[in-house]
Protein backbone atom coordinates (compact mmCIF):
# COMPACT_ATOMS: atom_id res chain seq x y z
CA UNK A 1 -8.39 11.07 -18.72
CA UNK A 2 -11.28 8.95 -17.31
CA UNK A 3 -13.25 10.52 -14.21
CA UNK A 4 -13.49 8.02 -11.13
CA UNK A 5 -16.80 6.60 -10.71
CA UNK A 6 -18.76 8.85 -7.78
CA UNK A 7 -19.70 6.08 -5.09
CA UNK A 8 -23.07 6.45 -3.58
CA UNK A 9 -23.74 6.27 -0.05
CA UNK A 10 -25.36 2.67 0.51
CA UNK A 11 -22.60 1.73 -1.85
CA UNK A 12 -19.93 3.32 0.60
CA UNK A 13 -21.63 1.28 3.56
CA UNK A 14 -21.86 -1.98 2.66
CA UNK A 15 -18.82 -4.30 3.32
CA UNK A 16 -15.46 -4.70 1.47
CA UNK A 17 -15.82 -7.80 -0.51
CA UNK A 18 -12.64 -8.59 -1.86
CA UNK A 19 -9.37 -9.40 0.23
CA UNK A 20 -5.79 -9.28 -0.32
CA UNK A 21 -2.82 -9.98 2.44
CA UNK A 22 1.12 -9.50 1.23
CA UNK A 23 4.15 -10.07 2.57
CA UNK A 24 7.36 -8.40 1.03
CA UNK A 25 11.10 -8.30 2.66
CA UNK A 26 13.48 -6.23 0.33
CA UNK A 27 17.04 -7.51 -0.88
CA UNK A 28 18.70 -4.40 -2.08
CA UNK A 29 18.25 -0.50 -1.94
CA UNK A 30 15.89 -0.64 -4.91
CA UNK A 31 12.10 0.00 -5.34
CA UNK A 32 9.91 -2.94 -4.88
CA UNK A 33 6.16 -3.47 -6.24
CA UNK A 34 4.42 -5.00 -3.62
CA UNK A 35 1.15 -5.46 -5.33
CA UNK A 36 -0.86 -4.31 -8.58
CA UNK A 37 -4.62 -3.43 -6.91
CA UNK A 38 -5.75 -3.16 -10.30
CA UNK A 39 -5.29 -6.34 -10.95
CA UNK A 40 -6.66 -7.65 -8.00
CA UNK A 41 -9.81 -5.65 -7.54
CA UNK A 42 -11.17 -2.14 -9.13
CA UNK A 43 -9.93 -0.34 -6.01
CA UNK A 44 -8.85 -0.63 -2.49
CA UNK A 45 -10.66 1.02 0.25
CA UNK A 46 -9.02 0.08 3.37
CA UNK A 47 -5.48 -1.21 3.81
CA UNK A 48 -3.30 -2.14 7.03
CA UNK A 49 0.28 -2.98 7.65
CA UNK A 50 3.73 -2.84 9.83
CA UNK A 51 7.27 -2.46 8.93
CA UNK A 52 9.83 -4.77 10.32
CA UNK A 53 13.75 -4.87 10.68
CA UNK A 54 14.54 -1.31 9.31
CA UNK A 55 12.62 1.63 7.98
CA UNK A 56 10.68 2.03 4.74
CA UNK A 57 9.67 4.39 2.36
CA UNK A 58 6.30 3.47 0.96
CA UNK A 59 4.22 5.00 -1.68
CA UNK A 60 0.48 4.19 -3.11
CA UNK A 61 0.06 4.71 -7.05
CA UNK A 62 3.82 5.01 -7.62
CA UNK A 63 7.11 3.88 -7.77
CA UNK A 64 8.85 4.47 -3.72
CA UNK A 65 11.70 6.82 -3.23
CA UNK A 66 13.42 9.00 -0.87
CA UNK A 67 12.86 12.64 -2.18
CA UNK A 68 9.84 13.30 -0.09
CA UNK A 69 7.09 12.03 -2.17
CA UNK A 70 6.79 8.55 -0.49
CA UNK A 71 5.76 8.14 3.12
CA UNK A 72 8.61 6.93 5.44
CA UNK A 73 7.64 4.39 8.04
CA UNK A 74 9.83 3.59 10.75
CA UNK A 75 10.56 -0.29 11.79
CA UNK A 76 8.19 -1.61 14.33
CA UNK A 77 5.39 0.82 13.83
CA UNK A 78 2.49 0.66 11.11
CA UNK A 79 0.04 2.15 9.19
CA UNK A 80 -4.12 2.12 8.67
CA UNK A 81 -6.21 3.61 6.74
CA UNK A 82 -9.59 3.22 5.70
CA UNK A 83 -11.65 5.31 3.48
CA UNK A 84 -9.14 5.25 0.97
CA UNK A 85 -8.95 4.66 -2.82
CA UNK A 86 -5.98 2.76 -4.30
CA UNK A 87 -6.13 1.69 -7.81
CA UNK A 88 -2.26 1.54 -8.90
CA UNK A 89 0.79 -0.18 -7.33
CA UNK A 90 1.96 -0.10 -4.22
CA UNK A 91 5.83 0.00 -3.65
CA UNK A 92 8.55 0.05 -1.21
CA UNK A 93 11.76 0.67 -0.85
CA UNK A 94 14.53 0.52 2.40
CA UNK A 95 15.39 3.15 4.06
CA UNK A 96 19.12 2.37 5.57
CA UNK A 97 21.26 -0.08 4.84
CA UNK A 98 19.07 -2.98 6.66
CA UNK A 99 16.51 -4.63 4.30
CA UNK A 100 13.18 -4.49 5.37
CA UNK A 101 9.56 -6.70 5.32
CA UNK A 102 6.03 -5.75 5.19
CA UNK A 103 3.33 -7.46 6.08
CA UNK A 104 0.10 -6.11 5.38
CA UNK A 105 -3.54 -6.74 4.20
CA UNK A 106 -6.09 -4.32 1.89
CA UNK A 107 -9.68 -4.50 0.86
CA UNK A 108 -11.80 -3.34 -1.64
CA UNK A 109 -14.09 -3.66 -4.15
């Protein structure tokens, strides 16, 4: 297993260079992979989003599911975080019965 690279602090402060916005609406009760950050950038630092038309379970690094390991996000509400290091995928998956979109942006390095 390789050790993540220790960041040091003028390297924290300067700004996010690369960019990334999404949109995803999902058509069945299945697990969807919104984006690979790998293969966008090394890692994202800051992301951003909302949930529309029904609730969503959302997870960073892994495949989305409903046993508690994925974070549930209601419809009409959102999420930000900065300071935050995602390398993997990041998936979604419905909630109910009503398919949902999200609409979101992350940056990193």
């Amino acid at each position: 297993m390789t050790l993540a690279a220790l960041r040091s602090q003028i390297e924290l402060e300067q700004p996010l260079p690369s960019f990334r916005g999404f949109t995803v609406t999902t058509t069945d009760a299945n697990a969807v992979t919104v984006l690979t950050v790998s293969s966008l950038m090394e890692e994202a630092n800051r992301i951003t989003f909302v949930v529309e038309f029904g609730d969503m379970y959302i997870n960073f690094g892994g495949t989305a599911t409903s046993d508690g390991t994925s974070m549930l996000v209601p419809a009409g509400t959102g999420y930000t975080e900065e300071n935050i290091k995602i390398t993997g995928i990041i998936s979604v998956m419905r909630a109910g019965t009503t398919n949902s979109r999200i609409r979101g942006s992350i940056w990193g390095r």
